[in-house]
C-alpha atoms as a PDB file:
ATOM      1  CA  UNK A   1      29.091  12.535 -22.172  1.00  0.00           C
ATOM      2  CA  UNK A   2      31.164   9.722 -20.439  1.00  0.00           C
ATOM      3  CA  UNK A   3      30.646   8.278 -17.042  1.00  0.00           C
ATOM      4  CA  UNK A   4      32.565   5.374 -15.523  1.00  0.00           C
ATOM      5  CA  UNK A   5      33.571   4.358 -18.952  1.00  0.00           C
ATOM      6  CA  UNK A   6      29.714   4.195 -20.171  1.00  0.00           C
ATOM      7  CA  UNK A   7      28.178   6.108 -22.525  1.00  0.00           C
ATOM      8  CA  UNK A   8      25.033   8.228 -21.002  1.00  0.00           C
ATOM      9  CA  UNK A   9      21.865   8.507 -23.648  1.00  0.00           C
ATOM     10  CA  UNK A  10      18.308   8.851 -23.274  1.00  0.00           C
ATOM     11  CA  UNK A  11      16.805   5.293 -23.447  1.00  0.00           C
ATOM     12  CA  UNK A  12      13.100   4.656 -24.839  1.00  0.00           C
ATOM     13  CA  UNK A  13      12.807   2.250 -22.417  1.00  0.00           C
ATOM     14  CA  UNK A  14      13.575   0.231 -19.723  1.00  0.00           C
ATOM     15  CA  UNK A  15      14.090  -3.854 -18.866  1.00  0.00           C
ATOM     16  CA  UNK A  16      12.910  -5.085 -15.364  1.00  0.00           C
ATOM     17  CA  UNK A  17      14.963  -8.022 -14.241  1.00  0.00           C
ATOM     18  CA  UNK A  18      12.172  -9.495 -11.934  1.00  0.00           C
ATOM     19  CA  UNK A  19      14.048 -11.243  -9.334  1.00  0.00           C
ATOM     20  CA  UNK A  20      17.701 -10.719 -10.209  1.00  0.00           C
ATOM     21  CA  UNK A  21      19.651 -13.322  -9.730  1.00  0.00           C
ATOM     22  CA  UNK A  22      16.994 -15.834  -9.698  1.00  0.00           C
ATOM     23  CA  UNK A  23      15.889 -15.809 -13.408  1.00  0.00           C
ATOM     24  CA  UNK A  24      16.308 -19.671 -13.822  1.00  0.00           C
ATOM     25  CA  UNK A  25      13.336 -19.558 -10.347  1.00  0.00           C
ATOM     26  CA  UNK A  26      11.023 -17.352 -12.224  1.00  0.00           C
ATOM     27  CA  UNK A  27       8.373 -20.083 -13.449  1.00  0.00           C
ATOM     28  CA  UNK A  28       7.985 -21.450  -9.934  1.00  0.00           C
ATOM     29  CA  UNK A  29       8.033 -18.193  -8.281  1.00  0.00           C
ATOM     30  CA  UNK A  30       4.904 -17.127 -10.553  1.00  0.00           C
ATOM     31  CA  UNK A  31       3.058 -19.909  -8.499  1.00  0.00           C
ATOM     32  CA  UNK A  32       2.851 -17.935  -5.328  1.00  0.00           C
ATOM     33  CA  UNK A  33       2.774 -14.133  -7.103  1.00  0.00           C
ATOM     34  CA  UNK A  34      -0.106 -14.857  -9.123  1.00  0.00           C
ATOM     35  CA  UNK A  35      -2.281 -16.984  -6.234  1.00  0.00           C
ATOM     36  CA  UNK A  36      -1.792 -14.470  -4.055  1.00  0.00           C
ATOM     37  CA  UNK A  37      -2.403 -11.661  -6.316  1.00  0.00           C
ATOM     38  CA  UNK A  38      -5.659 -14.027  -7.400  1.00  0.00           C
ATOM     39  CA  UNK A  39      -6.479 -13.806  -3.323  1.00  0.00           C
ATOM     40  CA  UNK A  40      -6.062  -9.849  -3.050  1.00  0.00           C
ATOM     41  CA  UNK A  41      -8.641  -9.103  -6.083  1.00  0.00           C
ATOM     42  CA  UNK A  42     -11.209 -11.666  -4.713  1.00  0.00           C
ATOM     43  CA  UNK A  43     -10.677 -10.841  -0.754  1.00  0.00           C
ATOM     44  CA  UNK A  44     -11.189  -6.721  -1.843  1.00  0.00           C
ATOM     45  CA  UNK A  45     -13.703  -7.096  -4.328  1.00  0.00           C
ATOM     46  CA  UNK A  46     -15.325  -8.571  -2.100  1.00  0.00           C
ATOM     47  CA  UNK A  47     -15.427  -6.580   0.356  1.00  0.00           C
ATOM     48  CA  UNK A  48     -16.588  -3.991  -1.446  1.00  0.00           C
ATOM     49  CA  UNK A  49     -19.356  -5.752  -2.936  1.00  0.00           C
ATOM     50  CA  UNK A  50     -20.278  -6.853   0.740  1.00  0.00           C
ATOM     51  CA  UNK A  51     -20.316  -3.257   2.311  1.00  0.00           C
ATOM     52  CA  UNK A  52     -22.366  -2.076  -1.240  1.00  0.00           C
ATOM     53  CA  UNK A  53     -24.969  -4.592  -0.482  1.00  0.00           C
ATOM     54  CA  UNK A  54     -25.252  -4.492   3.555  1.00  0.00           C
ATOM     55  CA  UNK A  55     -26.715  -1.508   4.300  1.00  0.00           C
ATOM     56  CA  UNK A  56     -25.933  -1.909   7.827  1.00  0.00           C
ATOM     57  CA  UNK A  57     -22.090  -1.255   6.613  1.00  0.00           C
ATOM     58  CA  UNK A  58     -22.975   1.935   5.571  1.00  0.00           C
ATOM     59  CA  UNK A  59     -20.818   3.446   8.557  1.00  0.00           C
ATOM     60  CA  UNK A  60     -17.324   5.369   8.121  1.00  0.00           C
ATOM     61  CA  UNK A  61     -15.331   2.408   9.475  1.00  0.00           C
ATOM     62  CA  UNK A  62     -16.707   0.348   6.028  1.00  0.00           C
ATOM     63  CA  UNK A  63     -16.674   3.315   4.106  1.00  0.00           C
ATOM     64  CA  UNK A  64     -13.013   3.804   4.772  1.00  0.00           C
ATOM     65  CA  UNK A  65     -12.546   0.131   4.298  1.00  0.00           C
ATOM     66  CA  UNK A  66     -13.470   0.537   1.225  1.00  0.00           C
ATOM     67  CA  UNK A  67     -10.983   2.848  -0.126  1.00  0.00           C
ATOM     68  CA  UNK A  68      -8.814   0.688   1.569  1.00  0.00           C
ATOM     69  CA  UNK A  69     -10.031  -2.005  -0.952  1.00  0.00           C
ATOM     70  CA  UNK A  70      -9.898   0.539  -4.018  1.00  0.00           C
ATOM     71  CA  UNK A  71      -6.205   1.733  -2.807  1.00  0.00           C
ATOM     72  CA  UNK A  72      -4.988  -2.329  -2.564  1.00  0.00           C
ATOM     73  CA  UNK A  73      -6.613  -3.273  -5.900  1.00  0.00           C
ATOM     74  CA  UNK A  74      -4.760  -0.210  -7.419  1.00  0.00           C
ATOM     75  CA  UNK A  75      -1.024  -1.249  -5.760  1.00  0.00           C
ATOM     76  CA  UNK A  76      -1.240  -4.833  -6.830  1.00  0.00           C
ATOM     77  CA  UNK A  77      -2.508  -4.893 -10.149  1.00  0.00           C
ATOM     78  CA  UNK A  78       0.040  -1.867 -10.786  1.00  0.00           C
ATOM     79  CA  UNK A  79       2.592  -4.179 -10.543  1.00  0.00           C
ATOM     80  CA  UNK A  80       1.751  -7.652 -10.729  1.00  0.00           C
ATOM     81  CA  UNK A  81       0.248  -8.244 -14.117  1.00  0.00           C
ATOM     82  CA  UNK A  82       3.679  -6.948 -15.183  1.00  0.00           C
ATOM     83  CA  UNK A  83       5.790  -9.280 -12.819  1.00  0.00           C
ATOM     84  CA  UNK A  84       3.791 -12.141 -14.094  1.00  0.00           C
ATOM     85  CA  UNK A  85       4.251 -11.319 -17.322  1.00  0.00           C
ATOM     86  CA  UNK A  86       7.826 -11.033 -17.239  1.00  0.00           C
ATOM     87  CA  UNK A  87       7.885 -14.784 -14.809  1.00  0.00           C
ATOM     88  CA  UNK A  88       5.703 -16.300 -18.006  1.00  0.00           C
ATOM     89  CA  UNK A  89       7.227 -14.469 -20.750  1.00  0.00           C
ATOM     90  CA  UNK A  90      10.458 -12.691 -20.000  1.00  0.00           C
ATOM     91  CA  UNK A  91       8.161  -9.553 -20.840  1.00  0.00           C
ATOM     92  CA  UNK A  92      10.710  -7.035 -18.726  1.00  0.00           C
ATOM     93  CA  UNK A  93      10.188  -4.122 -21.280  1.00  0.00           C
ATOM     94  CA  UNK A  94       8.548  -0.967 -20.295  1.00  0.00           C
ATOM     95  CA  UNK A  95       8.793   2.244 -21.733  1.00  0.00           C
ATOM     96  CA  UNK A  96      10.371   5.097 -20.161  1.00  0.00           C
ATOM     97  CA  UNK A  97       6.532   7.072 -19.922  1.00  0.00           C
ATOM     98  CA  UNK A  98       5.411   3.412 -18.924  1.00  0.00           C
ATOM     99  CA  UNK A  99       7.697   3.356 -15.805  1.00  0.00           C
ATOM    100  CA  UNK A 100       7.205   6.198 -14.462  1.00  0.00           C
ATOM    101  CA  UNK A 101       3.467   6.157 -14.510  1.00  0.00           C
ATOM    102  CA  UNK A 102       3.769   2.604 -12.849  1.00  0.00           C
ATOM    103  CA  UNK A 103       6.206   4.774 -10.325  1.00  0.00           C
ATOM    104  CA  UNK A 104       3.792   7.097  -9.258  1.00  0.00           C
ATOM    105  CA  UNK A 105       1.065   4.462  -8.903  1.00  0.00           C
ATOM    106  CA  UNK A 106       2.819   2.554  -6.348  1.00  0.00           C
ATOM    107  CA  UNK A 107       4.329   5.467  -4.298  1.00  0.00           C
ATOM    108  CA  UNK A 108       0.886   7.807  -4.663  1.00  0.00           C
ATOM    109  CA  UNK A 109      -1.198   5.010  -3.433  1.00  0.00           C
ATOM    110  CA  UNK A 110       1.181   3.687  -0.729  1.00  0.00           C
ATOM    111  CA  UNK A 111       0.823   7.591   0.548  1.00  0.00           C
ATOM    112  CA  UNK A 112      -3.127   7.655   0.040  1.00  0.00           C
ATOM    113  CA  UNK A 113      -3.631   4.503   1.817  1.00  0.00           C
ATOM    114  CA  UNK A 114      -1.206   5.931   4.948  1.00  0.00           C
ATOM    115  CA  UNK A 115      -3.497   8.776   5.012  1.00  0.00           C
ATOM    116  CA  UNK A 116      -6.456   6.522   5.121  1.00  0.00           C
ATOM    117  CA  UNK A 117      -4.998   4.845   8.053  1.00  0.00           C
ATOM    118  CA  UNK A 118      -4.693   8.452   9.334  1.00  0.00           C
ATOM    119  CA  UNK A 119      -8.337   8.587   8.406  1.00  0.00           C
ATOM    120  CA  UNK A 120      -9.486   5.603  10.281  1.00  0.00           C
ATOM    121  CA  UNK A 121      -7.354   6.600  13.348  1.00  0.00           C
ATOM    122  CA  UNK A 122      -9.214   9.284  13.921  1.00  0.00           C
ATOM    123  CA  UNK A 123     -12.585   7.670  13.522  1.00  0.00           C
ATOM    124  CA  UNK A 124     -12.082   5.190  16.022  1.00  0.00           C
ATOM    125  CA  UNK A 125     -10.824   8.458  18.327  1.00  0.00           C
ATOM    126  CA  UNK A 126     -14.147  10.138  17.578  1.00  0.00           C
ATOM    127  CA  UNK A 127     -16.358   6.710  18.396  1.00  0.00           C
ATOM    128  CA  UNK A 128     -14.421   5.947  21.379  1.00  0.00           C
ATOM    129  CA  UNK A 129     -13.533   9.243  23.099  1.00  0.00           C
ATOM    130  CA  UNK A 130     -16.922  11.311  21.841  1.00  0.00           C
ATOM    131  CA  UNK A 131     -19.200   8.631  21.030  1.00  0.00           C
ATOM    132  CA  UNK A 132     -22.436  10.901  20.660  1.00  0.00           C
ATOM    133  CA  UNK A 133     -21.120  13.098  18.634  1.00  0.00           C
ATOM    134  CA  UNK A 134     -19.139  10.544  16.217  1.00  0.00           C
ATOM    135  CA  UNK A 135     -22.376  10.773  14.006  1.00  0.00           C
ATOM    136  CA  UNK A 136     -22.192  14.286  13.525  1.00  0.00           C
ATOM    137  CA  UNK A 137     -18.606  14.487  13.090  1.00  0.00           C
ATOM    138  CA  UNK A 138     -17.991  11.644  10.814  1.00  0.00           C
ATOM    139  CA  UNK A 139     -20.760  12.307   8.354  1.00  0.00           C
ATOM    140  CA  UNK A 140     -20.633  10.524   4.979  1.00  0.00           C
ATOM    141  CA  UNK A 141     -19.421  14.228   3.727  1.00  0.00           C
ATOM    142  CA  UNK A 142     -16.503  14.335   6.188  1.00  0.00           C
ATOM    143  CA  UNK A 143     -15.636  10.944   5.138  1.00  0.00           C
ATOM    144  CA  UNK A 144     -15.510  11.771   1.372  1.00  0.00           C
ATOM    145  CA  UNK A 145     -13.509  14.939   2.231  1.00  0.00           C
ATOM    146  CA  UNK A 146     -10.938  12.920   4.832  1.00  0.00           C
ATOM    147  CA  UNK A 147     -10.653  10.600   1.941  1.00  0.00           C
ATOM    148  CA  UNK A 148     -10.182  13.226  -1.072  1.00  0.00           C
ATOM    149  CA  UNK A 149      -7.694  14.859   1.554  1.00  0.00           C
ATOM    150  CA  UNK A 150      -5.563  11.582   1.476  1.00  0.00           C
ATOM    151  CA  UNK A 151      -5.758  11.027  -2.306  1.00  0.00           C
ATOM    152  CA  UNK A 152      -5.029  14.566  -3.092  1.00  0.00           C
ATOM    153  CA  UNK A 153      -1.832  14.585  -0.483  1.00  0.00           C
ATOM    154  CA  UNK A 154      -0.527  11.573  -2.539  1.00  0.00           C
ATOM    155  CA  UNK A 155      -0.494  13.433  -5.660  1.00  0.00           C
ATOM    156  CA  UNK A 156       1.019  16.341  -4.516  1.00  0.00           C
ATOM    157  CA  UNK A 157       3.639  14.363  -2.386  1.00  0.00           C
ATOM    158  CA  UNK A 158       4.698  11.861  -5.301  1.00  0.00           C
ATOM    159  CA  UNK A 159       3.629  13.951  -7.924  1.00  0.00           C
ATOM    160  CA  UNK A 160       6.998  15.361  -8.142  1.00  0.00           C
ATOM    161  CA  UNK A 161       8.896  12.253  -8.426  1.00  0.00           C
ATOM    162  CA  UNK A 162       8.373  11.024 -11.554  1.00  0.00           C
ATOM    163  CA  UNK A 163       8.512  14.879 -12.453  1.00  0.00           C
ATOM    164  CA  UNK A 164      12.106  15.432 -11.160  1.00  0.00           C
ATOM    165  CA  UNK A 165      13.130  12.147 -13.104  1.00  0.00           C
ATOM    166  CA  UNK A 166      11.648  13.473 -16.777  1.00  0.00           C
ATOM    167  CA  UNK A 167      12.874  17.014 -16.400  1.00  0.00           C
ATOM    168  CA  UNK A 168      16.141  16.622 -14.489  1.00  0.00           C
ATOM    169  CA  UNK A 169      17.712  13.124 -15.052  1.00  0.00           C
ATOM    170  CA  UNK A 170      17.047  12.745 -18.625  1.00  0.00           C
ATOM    171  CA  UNK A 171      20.556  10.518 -19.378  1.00  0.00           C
ATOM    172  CA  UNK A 172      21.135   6.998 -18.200  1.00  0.00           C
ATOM    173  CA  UNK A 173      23.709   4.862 -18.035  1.00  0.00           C
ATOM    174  CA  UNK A 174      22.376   1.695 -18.518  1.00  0.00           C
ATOM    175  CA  UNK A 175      18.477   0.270 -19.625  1.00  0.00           C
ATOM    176  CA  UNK A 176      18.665  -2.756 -16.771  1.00  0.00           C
ATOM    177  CA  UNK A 177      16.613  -1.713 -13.764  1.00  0.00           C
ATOM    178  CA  UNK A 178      17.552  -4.645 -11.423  1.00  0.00           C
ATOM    179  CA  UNK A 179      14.018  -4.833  -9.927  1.00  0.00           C
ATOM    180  CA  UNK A 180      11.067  -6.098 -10.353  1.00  0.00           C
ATOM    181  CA  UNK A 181       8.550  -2.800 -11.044  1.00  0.00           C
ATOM    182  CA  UNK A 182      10.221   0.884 -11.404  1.00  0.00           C
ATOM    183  CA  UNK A 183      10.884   1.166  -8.081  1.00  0.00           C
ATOM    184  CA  UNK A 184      11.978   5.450  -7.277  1.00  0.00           C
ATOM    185  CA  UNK A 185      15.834   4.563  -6.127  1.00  0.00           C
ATOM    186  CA  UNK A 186      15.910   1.677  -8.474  1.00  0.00           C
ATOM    187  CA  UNK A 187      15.669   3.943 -11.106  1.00  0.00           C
ATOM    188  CA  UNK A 188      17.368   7.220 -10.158  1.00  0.00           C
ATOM    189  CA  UNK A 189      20.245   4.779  -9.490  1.00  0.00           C
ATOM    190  CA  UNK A 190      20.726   4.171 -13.132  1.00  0.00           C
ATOM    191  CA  UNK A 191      21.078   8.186 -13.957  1.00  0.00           C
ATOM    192  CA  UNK A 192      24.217   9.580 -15.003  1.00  0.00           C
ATOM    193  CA  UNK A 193      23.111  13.043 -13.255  1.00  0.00           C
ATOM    194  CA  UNK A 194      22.872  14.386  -9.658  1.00  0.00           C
ATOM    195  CA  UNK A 195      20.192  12.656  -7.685  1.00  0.00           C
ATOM    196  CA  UNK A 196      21.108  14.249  -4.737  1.00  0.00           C
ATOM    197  CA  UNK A 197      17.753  16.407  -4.972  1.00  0.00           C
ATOM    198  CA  UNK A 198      15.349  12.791  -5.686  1.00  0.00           C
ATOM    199  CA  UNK A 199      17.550  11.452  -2.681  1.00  0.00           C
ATOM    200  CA  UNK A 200      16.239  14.304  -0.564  1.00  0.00           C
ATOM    201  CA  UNK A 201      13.064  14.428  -1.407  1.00  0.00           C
ATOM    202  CA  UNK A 202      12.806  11.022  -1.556  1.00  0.00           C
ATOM    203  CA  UNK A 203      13.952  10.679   2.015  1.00  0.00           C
ATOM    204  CA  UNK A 204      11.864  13.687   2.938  1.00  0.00           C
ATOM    205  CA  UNK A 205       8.614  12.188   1.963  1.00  0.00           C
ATOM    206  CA  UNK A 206       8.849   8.620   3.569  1.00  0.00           C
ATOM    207  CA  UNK A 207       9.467  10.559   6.447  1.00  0.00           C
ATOM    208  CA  UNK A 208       6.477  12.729   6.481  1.00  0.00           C
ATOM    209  CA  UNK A 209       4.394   9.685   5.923  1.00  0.00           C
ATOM    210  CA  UNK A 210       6.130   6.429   7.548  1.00  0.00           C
ATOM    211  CA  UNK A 211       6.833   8.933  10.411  1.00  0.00           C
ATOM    212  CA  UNK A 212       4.327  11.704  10.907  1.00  0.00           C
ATOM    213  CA  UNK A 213       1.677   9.479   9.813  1.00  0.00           C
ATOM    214  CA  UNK A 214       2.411   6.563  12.102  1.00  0.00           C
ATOM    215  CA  UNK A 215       3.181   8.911  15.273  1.00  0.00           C
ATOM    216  CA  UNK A 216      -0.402  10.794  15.043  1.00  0.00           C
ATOM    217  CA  UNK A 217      -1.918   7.456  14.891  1.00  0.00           C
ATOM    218  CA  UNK A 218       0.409   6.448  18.495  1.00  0.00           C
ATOM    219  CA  UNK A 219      -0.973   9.505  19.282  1.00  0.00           C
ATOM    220  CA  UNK A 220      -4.406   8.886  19.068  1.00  0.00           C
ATOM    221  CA  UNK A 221      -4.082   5.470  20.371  1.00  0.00           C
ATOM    222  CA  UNK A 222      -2.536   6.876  23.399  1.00  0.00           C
ATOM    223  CA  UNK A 223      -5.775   9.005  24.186  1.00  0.00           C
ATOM    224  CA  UNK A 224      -8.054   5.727  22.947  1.00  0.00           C
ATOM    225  CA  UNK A 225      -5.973   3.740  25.636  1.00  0.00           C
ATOM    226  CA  UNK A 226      -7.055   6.671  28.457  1.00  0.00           C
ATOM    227  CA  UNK A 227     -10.353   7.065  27.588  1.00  0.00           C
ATOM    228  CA  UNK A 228     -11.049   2.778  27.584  1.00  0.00           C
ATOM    229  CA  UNK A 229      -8.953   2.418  30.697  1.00  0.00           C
ATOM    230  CA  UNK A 230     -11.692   4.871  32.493  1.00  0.00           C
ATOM    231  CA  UNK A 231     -14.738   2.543  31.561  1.00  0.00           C
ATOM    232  CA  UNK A 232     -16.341   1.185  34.998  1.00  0.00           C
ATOM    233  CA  UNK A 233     -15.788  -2.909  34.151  1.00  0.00           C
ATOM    234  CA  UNK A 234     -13.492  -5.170  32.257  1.00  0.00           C
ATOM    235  CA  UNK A 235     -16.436  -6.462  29.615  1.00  0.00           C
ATOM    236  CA  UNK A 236     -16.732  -3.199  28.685  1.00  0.00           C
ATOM    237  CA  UNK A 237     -13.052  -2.304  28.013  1.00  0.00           C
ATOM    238  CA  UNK A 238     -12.492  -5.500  25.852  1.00  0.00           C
ATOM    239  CA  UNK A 239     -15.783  -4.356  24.043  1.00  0.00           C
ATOM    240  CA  UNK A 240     -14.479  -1.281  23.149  1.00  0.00           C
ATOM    241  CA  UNK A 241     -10.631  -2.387  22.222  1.00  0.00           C
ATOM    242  CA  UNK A 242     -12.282  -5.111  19.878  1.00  0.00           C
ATOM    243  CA  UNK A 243     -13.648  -2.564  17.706  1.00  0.00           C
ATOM    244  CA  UNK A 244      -9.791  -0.995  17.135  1.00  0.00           C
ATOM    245  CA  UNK A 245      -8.253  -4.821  16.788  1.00  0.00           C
ATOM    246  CA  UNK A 246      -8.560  -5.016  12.885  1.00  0.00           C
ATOM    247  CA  UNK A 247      -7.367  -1.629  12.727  1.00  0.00           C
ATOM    248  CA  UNK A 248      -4.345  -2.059  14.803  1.00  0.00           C
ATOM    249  CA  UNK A 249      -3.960  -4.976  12.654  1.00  0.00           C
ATOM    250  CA  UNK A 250      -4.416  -3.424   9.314  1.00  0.00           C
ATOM    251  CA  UNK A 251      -1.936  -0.887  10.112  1.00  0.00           C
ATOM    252  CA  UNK A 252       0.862  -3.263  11.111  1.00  0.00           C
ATOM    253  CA  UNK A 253       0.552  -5.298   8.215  1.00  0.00           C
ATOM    254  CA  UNK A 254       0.651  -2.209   6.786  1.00  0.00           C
ATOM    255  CA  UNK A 255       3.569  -0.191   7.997  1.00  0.00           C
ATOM    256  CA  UNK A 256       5.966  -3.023   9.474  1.00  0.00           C
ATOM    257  CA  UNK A 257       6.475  -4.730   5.757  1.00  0.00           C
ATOM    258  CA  UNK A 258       7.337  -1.377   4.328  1.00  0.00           C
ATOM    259  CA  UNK A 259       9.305   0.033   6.615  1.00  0.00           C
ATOM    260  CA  UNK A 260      11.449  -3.521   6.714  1.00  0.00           C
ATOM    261  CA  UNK A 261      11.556  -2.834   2.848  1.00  0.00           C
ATOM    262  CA  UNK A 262      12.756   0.828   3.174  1.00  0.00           C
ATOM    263  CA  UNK A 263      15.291   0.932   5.885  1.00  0.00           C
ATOM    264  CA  UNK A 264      17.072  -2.582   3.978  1.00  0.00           C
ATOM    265  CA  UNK A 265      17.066  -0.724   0.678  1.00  0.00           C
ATOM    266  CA  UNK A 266      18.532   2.450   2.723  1.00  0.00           C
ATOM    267  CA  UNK A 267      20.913   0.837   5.177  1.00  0.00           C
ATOM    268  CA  UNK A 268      20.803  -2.652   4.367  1.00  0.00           C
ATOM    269  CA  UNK A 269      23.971  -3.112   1.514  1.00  0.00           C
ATOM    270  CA  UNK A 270      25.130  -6.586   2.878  1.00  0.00           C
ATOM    271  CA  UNK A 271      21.246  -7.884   2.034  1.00  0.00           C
ATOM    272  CA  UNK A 272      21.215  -9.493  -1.388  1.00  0.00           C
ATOM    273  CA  UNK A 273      19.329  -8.253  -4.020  1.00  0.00           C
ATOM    274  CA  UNK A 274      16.720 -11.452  -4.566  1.00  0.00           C
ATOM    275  CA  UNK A 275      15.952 -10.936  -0.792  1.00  0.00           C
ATOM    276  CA  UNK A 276      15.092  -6.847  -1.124  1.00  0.00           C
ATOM    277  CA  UNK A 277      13.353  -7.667  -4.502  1.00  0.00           C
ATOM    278  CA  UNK A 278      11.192 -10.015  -2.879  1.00  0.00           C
ATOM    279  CA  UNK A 279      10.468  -7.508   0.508  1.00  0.00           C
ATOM    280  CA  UNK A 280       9.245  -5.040  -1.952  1.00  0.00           C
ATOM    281  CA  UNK A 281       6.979  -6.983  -3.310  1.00  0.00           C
ATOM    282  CA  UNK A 282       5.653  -8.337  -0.729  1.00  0.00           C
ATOM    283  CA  UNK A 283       5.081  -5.131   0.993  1.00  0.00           C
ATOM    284  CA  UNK A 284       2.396  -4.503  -2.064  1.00  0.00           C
ATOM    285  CA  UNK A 285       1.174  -7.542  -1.808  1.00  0.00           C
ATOM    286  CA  UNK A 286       0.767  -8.607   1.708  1.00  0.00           C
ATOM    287  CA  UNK A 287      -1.432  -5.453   2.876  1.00  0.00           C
ATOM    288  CA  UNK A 288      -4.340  -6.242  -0.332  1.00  0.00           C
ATOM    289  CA  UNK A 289      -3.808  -9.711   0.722  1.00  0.00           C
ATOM    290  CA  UNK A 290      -4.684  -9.927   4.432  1.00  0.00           C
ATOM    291  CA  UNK A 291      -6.415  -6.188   5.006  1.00  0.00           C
ATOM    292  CA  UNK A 292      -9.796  -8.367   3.805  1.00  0.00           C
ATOM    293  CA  UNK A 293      -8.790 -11.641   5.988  1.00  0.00           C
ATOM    294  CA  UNK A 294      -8.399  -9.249   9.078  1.00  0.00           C
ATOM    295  CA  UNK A 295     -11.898  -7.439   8.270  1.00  0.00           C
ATOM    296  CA  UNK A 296     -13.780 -10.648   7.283  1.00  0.00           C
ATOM    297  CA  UNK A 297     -12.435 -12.500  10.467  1.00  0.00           C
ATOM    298  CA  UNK A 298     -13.023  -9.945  12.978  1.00  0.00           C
ATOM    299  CA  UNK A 299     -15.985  -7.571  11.820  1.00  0.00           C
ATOM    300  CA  UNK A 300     -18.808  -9.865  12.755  1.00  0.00           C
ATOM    301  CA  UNK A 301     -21.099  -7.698  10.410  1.00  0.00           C
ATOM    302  CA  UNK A 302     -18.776  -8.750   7.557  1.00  0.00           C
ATOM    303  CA  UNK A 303     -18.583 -12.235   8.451  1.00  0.00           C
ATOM    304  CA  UNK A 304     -22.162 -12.684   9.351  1.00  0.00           C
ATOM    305  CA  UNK A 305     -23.115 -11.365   5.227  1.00  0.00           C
ATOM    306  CA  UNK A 306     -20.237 -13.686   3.960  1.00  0.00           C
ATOM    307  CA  UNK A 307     -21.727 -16.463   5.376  1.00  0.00           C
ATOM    308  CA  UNK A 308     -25.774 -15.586   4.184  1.00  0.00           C
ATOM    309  CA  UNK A 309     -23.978 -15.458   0.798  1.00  0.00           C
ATOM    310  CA  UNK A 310     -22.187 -18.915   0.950  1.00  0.00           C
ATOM    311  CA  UNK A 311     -25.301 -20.325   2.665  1.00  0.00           C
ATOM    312  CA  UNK A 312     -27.313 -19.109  -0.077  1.00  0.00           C
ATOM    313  CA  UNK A 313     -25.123 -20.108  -2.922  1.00  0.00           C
ATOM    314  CA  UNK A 314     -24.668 -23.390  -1.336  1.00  0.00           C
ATOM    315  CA  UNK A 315     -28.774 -23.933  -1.445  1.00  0.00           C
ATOM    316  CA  UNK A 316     -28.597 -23.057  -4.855  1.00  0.00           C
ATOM    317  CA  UNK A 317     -26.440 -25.669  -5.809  1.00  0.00           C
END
């Protein structure tokens, strides 16, 4: 089977690029990748290991924190160790199994932690609109459900993907994946098939999610917005926001990098490839990077615990 000149086969394995274009940068650009991937591990394991330990954390907010923690620990190190590996080493080979594994990590968990968002959304709705009842809505049961619900929607959203790829675009053209991680389009690019039914889908999906997912959250920001603009005095209003500023924040960082990412990779064909590598990295990187900054910085339960541990651990020194 011929196409443009090429012969199609069924390739083992693939070779990442990294940052094409800007192989000869690659040592200096594993300066910044790996301290900031350093930052994301710390900044979420500890936060985890802060909400374990306070029991005073022990709230839905912290528990859904968490899983943000778990979800940004799972998106970085499913692609960094590999992008380091290839700026130290020129390590680009993956195997076909390999890649799409690493595919379904990133999208899945990009999904579960939009749902989480979702999640957290409608906590802050509950505490703000309903307050005594937020106890008895938002048990620690609901919480693990509203958080299985999210994981378990990422699996059967992406699931499919990597699914599609294996069973219906076996051949490929060429081995190069001009990317840094096995990126969904960057590899049904390389097929010698019709991807017309991944493009769909694949179009379908970030539009459930970026779109559906970000709108209910307007949504319930809208009635948050009513509900604090009815409180009797301006202390009390500020109050109230203040406990949905790292969450407006969160999402942000969140949604704006990766919907830059997506709509340059869809629409953006005068952008350079080195510039929508980079973007797509950073959108796994910056959320794991900042998410804990945000939480430490403005959750004064957080910050207070941080400190008693650096106190301590300075006194013991």
């Amino acid at each position: 089977m011929l196409n443009f000149h090429n012969v199609c086969w069924v390739p083992s394995s693939f070779q990442l690029t990294g940052i094409p274009g800007l192989e000869s940068l690659h040592i200096w650009f594993s300066i910044p990748f790996g301290s900031m991937y350093l930052v994301a591990v710390m900044g979420n394991m500890t936060i985890l290991a802060v909400v374990r330990v306070e029991h005073s954390l022990h709230q839905p907010m912290y528990f859904f924190l968490c899983m943000l923690a778990v979800i940004d620990l799972v998106l970085s190190t499913s692609t960094m160790p590999k992008l380091l590996g290839i700026f130290w080493f020129g390590a680009g080979d993956i195997g076909l199994d390999a890649c799409l594994i690493q595919m379904f990590l990133i999208h899945c968990f990009a999904t579960v932690e939009s749902g989480i968002f979702l999640a957290m959304a409608f906590d802050r709705y509950v505490a703000i609109c309903n307050p005594l009842h937020h106890t008895m809505v938002l048990t620690h049961a609901v919480v693990g459900r509203l958080g299985l619900a999210a994981f378990l929607r990422g699996v059967l959203y992406i699931g499919p993907l990597p699914l599609m790829i294996r069973l219906r675009l076996p051949l490929y053209k060429s081995r190069i994946i001009s990317h840094s991680y096995c990126e969904h389009m960057a590899v049904v690019t390389l097929t010698c098939g019709d991807s017309k039914v991944n493009n769909v889908y694949g179009l379908s999906i970030g539009f459930l999610v970026l779109i559906l997912d970000s709108a209910a959250i307007a949504a319930s920001y809208v009635m948050i917005f009513r509900a604090v603009m009815g409180l009797a005095t301006p202390e009390a209003r500020l109050k109230t926001l203040g406990t949905c500023g790292s969450h407006i924040c969160a999402i942000l960082i969140f949604y704006v990098p990766i919907a830059v990412s997506s709509l340059i990779h869809r629409f953006g064909h005068h952008v350079s490839p080195p510039i929508h590598t980079l973007l797509a990295n950073f959108y796994l990187l910056i959320p794991p990077i900042l998410n804990p900054i945000v939480y430490a910085v403005r959750t004064k339960q957080i910050r207070e615990r941080l400190l008693q541990i650096l106190k301590i651990e300075m006194k013991n020194r």
